[in-house]
C-alpha atoms as a PDB file:
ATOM      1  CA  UNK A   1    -118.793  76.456 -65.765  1.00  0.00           C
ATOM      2  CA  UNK A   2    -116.655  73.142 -65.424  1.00  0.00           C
ATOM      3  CA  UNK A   3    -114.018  74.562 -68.182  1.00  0.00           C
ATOM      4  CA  UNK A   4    -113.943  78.133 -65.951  1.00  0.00           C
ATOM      5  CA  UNK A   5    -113.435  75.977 -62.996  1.00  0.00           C
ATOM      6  CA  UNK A   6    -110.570  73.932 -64.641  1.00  0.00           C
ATOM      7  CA  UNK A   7    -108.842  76.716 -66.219  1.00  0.00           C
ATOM      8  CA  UNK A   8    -108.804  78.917 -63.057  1.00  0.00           C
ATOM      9  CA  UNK A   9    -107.017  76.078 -61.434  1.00  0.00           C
ATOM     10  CA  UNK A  10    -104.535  75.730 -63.719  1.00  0.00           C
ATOM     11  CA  UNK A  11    -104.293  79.223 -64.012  1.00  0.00           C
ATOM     12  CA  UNK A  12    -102.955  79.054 -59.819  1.00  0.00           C
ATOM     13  CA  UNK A  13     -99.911  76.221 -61.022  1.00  0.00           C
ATOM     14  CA  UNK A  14     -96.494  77.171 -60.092  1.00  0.00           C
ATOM     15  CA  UNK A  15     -93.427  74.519 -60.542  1.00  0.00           C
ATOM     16  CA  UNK A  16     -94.348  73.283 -57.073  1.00  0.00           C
ATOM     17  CA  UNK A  17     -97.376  72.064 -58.033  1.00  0.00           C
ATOM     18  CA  UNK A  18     -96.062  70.554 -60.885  1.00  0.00           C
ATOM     19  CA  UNK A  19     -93.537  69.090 -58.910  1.00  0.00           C
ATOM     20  CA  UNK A  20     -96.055  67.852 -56.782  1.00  0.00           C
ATOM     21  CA  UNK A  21     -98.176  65.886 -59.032  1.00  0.00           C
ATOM     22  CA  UNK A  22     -95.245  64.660 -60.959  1.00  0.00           C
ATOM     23  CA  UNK A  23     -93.943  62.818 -57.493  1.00  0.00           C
ATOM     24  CA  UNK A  24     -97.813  61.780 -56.963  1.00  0.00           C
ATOM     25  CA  UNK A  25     -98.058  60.145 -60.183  1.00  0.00           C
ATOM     26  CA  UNK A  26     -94.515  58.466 -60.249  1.00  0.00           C
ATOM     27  CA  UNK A  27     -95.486  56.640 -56.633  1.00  0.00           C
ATOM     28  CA  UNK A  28     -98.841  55.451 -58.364  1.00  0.00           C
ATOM     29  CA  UNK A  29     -97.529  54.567 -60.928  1.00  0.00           C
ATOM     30  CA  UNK A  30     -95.041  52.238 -59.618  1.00  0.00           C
ATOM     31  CA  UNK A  31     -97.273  51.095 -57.199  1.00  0.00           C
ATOM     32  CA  UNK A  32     -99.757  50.092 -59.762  1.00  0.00           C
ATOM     33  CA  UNK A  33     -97.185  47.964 -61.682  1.00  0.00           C
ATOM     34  CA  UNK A  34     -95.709  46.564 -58.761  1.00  0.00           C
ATOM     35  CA  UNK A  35     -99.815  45.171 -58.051  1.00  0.00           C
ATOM     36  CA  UNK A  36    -100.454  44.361 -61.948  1.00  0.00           C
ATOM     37  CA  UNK A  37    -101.553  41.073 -61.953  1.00  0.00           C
ATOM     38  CA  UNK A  38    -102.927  40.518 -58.592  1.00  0.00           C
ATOM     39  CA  UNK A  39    -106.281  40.189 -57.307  1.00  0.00           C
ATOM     40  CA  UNK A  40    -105.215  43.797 -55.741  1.00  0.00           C
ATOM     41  CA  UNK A  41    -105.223  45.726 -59.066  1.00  0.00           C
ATOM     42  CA  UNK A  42    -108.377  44.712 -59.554  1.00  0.00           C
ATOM     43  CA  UNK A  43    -109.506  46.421 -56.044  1.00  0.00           C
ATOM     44  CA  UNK A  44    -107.140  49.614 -57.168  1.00  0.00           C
ATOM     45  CA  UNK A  45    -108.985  49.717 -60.409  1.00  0.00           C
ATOM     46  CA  UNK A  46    -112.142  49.882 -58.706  1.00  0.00           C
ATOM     47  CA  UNK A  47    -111.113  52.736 -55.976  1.00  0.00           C
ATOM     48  CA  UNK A  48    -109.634  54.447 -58.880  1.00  0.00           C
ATOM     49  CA  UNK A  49    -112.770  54.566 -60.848  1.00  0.00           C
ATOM     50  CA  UNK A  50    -115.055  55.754 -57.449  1.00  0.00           C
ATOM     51  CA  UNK A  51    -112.645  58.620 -57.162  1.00  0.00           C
ATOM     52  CA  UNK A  52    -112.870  59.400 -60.923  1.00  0.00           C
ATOM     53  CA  UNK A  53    -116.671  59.349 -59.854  1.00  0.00           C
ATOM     54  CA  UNK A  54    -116.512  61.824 -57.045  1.00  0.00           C
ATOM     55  CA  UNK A  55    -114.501  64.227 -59.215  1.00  0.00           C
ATOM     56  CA  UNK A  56    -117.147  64.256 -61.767  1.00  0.00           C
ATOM     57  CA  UNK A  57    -120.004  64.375 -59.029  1.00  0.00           C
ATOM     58  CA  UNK A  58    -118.131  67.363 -57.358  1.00  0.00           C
ATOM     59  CA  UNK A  59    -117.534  69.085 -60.796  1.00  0.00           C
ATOM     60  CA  UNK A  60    -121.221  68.603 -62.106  1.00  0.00           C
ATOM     61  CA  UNK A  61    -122.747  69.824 -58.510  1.00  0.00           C
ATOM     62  CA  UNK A  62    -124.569  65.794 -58.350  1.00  0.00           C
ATOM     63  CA  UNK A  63    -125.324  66.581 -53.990  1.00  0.00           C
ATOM     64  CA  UNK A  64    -126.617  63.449 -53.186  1.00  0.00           C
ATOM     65  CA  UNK A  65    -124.148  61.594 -55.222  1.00  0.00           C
ATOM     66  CA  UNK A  66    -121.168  63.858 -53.311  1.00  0.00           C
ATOM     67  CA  UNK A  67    -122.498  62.813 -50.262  1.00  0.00           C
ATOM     68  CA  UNK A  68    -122.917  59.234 -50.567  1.00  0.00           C
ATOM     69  CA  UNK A  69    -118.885  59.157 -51.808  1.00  0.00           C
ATOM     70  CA  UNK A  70    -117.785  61.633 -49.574  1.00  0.00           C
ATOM     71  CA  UNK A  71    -119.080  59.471 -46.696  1.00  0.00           C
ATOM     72  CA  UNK A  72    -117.238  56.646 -47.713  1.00  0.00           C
ATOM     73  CA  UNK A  73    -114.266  58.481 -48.595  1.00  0.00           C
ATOM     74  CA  UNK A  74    -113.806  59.301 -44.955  1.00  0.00           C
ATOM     75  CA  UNK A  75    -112.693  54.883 -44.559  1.00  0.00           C
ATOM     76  CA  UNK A  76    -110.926  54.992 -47.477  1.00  0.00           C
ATOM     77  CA  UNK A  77    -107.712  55.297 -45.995  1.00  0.00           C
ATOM     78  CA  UNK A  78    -108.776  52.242 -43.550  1.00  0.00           C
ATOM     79  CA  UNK A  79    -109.742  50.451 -46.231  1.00  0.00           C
ATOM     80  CA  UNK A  80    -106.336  50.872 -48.191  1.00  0.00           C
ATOM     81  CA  UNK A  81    -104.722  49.816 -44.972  1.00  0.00           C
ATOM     82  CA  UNK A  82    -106.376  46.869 -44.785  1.00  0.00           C
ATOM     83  CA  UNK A  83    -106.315  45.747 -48.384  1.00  0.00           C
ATOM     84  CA  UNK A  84    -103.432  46.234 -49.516  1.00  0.00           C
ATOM     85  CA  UNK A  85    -101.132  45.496 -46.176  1.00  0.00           C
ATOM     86  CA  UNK A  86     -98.855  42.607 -48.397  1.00  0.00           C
ATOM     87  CA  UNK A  87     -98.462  44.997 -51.150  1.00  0.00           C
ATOM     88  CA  UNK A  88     -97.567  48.132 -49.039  1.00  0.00           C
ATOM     89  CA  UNK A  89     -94.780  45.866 -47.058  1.00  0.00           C
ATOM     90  CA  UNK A  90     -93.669  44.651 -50.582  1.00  0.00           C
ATOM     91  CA  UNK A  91     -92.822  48.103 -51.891  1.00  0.00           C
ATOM     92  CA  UNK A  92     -91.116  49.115 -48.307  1.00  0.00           C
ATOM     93  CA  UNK A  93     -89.111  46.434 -48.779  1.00  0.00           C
ATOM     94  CA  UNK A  94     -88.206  47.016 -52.833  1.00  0.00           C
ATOM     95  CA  UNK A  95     -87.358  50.656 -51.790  1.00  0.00           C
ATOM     96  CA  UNK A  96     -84.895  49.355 -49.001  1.00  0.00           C
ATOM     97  CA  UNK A  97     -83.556  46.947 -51.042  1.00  0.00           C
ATOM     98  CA  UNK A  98     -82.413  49.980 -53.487  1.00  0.00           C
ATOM     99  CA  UNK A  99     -81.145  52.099 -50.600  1.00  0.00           C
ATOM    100  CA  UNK A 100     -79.281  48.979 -48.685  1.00  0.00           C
ATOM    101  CA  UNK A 101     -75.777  48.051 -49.582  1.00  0.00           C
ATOM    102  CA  UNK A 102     -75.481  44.168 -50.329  1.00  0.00           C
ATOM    103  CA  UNK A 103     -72.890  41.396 -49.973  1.00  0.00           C
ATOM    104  CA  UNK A 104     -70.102  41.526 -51.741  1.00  0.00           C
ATOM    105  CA  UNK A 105     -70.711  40.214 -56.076  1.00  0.00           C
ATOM    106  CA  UNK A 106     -68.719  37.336 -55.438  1.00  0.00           C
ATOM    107  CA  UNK A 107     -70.006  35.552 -52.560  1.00  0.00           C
ATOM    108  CA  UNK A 108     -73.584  36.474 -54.865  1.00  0.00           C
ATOM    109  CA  UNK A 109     -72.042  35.291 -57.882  1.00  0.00           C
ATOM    110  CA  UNK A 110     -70.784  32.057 -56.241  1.00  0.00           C
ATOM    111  CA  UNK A 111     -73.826  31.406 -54.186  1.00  0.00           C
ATOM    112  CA  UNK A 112     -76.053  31.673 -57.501  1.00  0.00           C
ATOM    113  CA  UNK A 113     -74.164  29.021 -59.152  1.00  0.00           C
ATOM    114  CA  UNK A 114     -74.491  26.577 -56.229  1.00  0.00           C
ATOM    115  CA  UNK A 115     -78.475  27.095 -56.184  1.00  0.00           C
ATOM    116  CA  UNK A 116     -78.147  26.969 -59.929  1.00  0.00           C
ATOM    117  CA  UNK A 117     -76.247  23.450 -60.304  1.00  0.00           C
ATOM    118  CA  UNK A 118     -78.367  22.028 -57.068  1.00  0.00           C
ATOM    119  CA  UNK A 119     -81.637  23.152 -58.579  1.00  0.00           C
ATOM    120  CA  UNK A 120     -80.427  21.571 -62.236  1.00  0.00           C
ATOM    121  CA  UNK A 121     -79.249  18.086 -60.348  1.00  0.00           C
ATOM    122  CA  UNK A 122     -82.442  18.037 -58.523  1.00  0.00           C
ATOM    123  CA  UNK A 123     -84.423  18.503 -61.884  1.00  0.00           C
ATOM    124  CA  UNK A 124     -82.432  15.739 -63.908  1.00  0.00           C
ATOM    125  CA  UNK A 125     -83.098  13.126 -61.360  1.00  0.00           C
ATOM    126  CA  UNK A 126     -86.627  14.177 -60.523  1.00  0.00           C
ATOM    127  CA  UNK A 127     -86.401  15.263 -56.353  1.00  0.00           C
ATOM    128  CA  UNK A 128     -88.783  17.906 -55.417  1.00  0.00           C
ATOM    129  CA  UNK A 129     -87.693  20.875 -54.134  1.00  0.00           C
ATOM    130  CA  UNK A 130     -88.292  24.583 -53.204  1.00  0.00           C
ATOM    131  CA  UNK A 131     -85.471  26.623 -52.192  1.00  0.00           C
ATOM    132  CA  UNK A 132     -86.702  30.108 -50.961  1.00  0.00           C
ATOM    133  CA  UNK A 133     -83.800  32.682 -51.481  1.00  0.00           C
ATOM    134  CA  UNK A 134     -84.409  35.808 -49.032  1.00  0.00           C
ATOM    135  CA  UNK A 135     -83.905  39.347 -49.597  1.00  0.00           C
ATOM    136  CA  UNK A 136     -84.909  42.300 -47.729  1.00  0.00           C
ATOM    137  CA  UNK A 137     -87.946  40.485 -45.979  1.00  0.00           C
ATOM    138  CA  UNK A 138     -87.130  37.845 -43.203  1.00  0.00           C
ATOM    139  CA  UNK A 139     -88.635  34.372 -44.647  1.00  0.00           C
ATOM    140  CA  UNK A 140     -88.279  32.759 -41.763  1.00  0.00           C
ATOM    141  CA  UNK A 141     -91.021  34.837 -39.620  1.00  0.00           C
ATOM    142  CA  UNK A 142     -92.968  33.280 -42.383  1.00  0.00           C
ATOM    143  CA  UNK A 143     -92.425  29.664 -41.982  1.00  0.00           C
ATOM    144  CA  UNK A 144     -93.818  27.004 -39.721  1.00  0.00           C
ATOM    145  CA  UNK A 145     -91.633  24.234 -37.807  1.00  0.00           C
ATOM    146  CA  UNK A 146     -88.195  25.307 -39.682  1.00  0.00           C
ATOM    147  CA  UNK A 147     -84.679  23.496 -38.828  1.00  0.00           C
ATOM    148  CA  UNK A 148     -82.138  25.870 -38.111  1.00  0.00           C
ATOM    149  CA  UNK A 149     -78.971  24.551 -40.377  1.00  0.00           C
ATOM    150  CA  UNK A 150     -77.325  27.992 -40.346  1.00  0.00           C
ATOM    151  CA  UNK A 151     -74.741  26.276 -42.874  1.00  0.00           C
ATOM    152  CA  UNK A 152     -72.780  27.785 -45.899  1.00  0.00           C
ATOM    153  CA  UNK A 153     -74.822  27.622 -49.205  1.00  0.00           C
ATOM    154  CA  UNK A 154     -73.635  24.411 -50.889  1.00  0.00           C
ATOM    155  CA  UNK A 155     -74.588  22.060 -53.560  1.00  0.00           C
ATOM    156  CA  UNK A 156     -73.937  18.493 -51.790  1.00  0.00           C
ATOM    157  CA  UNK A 157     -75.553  19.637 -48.314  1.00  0.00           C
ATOM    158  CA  UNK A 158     -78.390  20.605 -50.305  1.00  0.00           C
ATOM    159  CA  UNK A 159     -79.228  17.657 -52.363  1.00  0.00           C
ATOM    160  CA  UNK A 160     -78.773  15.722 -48.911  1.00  0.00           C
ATOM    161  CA  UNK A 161     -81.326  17.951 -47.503  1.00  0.00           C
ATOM    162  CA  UNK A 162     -83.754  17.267 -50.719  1.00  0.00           C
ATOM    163  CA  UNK A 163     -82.889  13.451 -50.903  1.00  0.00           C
ATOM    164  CA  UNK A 164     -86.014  11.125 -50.421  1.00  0.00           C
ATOM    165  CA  UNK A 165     -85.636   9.385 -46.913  1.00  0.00           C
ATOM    166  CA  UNK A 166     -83.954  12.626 -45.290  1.00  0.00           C
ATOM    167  CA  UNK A 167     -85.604  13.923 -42.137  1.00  0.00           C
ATOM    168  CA  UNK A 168     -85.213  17.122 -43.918  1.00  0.00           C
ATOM    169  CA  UNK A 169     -86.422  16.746 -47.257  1.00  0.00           C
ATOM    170  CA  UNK A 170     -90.063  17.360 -46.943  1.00  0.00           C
ATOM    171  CA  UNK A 171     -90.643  21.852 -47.032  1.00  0.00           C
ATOM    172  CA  UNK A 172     -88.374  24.319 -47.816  1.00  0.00           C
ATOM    173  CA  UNK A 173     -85.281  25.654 -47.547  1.00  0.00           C
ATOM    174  CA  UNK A 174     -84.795  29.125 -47.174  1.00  0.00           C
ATOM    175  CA  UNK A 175     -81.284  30.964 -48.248  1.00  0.00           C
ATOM    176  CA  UNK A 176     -79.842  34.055 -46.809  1.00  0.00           C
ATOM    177  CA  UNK A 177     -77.230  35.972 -47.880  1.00  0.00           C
ATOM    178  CA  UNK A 178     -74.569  32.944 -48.208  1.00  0.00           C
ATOM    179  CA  UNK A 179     -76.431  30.701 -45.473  1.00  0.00           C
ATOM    180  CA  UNK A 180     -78.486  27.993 -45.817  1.00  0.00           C
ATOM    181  CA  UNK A 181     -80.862  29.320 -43.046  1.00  0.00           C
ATOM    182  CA  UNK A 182     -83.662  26.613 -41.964  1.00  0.00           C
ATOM    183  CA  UNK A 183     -84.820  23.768 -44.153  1.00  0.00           C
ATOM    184  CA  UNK A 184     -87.994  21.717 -43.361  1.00  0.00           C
ATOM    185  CA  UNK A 185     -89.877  24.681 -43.899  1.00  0.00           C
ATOM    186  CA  UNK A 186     -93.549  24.768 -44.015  1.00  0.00           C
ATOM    187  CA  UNK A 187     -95.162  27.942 -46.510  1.00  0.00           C
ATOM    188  CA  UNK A 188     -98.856  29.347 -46.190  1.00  0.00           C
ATOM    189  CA  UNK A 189    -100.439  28.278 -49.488  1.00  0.00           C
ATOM    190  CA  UNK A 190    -102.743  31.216 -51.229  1.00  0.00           C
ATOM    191  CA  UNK A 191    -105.886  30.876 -52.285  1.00  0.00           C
ATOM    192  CA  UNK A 192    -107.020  28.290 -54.611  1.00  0.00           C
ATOM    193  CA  UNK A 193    -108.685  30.153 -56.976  1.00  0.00           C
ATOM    194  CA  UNK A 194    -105.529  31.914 -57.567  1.00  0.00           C
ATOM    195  CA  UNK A 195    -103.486  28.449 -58.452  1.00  0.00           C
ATOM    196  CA  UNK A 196    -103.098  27.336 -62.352  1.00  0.00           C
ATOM    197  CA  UNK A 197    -102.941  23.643 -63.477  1.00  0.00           C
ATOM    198  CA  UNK A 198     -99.951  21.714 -64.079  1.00  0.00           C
ATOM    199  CA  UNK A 199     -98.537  22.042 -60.556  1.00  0.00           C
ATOM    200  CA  UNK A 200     -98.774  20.968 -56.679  1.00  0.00           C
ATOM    201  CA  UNK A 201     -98.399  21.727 -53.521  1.00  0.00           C
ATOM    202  CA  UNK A 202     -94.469  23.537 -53.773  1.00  0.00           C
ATOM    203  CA  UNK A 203     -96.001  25.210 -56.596  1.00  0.00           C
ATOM    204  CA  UNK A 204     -98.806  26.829 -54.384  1.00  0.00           C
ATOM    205  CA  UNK A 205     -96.144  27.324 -51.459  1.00  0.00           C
ATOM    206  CA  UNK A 206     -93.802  29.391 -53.345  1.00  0.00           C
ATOM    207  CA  UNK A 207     -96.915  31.586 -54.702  1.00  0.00           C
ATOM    208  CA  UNK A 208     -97.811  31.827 -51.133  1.00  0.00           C
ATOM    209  CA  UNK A 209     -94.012  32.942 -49.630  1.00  0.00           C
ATOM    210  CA  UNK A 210     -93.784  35.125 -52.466  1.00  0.00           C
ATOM    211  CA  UNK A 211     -96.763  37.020 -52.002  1.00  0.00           C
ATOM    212  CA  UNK A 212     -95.844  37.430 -48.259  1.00  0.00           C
ATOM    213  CA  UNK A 213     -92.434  38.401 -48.859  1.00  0.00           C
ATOM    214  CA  UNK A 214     -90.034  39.710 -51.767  1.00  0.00           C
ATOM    215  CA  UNK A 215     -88.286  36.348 -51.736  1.00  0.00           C
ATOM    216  CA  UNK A 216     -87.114  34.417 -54.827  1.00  0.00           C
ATOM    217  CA  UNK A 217     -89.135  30.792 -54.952  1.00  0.00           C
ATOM    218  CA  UNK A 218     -87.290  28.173 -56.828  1.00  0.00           C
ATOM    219  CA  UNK A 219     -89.216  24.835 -57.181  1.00  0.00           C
ATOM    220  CA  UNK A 220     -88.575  21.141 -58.406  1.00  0.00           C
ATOM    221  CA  UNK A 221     -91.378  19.462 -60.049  1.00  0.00           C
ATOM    222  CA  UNK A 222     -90.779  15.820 -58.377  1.00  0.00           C
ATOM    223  CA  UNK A 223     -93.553  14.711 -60.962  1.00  0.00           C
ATOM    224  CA  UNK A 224     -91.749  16.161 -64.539  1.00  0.00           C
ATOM    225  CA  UNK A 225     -88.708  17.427 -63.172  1.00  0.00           C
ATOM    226  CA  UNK A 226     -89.274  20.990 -64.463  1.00  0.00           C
ATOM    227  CA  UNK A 227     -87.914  24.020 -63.120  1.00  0.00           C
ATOM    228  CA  UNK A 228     -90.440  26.744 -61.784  1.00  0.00           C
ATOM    229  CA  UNK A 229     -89.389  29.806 -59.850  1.00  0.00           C
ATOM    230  CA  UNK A 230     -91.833  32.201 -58.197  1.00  0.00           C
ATOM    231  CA  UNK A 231     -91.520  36.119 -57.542  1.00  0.00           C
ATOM    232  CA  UNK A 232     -94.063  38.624 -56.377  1.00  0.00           C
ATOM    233  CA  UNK A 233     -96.939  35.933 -56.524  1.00  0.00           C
ATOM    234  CA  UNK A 234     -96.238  34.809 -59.727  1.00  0.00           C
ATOM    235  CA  UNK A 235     -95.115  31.572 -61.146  1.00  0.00           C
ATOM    236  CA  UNK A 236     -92.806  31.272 -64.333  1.00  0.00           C
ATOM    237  CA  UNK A 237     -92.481  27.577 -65.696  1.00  0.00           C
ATOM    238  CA  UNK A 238     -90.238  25.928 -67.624  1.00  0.00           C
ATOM    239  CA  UNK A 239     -86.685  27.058 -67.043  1.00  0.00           C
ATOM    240  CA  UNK A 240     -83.253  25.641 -68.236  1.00  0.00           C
ATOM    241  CA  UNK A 241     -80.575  26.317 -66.765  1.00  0.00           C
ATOM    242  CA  UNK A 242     -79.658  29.303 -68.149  1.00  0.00           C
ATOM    243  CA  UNK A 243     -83.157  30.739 -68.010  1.00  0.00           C
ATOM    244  CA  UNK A 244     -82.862  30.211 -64.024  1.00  0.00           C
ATOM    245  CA  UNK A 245     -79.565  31.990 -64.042  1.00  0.00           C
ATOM    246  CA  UNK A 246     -80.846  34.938 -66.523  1.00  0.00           C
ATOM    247  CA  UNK A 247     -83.823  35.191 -64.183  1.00  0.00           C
ATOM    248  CA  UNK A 248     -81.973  35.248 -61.033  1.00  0.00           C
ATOM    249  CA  UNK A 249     -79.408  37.964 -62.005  1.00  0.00           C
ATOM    250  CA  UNK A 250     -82.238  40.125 -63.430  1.00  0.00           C
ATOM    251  CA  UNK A 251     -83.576  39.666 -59.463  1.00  0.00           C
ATOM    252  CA  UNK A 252     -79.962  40.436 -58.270  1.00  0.00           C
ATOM    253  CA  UNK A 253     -80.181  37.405 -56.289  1.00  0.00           C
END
């Protein structure tokens, strides 16, 4: 019965359906890898499975079963809403960042190497940092008590900002375009639970802006010095200097 029911389906295809599911599984597909990692793939991973579930149910004639996960079907929608609100913004934002025309290469280029030589400057002497560089998401509707510097992106102004003593130094700054935006910039920190050892409190705030946003998080150790930088809610450790610029032009920073 269930191989007569499958093969009279496929029996009905015509190149639009094809077309169809081909589109259906690219979008899941990316949105799946986009989420791999994060406490939300482990949510996907269980909606996938009920709906693998109410297949089988509905193929196998299980009535009770049907009804229990057709009920809840009907909040599904809700429930993907509500869950997975950051990572729905996230891929709005990657699509428009494809579709949007950016600054020109060489105000990118030469705004990449001043972040590069501050962040290296800031490592050798051991100042901690974290310099949030924006991108299609507006950082700054993120932030709590930010300065407004609106100030062209430059290596001196920003160790000033960083040096110990500063009214500025303590938070972030966040970068847009070829602006330094707002420094003094205070980040919602993520769960705990979701925090590895080996870092602090920058480490945890750039987690936290870049699960919120599709911002770039550089940070400073001011205990070790090292170089960390932070991108869809994940830290990478232990960058150089040319493993910060390698990672930023894969970004297109």
């Amino acid at each position: 019965m269930i191989i007569d029911y499958i093969f009279n389906a496929f029996s009905k295809f015509s190149y639009a359906d094809v077309i169809d599911i081909f589109l259906l599984f690219v979008i899941f597909y990316y949105l799946l890898l986009l989420i791999k990692g994060t406490r939300s793939y482990q949510i996907a991973v269980g909606l996938l499975s009920i709906l693998i579930l109410a297949i089988v149910a509905d193929l196998l004639n299980l009535t009770a079963f049907s009804l229990i996960l057709s009920n809840f079907s009907t909040y599904l929608i809700i429930a993907i809403i509500v869950l997975f609100q950051d990572d729905l913004r996230a891929v709005l934002a990657e699509i428009g960042s494809k579709l949007r025309t950016r600054y020109s290469k060489a105000a990118q280029s030469e705004v990449e190497e001043e972040i590069i030589n501050t962040v290296v400057a800031l490592s050798l002497a051991k100042i901690g940092a974290i310099i949030a560089i924006e991108r299609e998401i507006k950082v700054k509707n993120y932030v709590n008590r930010p300065v407004k510097i609106d100030a062209v992106v430059d290596k001196d102004l920003l160790l000033t900002i960083f040096t110990p003593g500063s009214p500025l130094h303590d938070g972030a700054v966040v970068i847009s375009k070829d602006r330094i935006e707002v420094a003094r910039c205070f980040f919602q920190l993520p769960p705990l639970l979701e925090f590895t050892p080996g870092g602090g409190t920058r480490h945890l705030a750039a987690i936290g802006i870049t699960q919120q946003t599709d911002c770039i998080a550089v940070v400073v150790s001011e205990e070790t010095g090292k170089i960390s930088m932070a991108v869809g809610g994940q830290l990478i450790r232990g960058l150089d200097r040319e493993g910060l610029k390698n990672r930023l032009k894969h970004y297109n920073v």
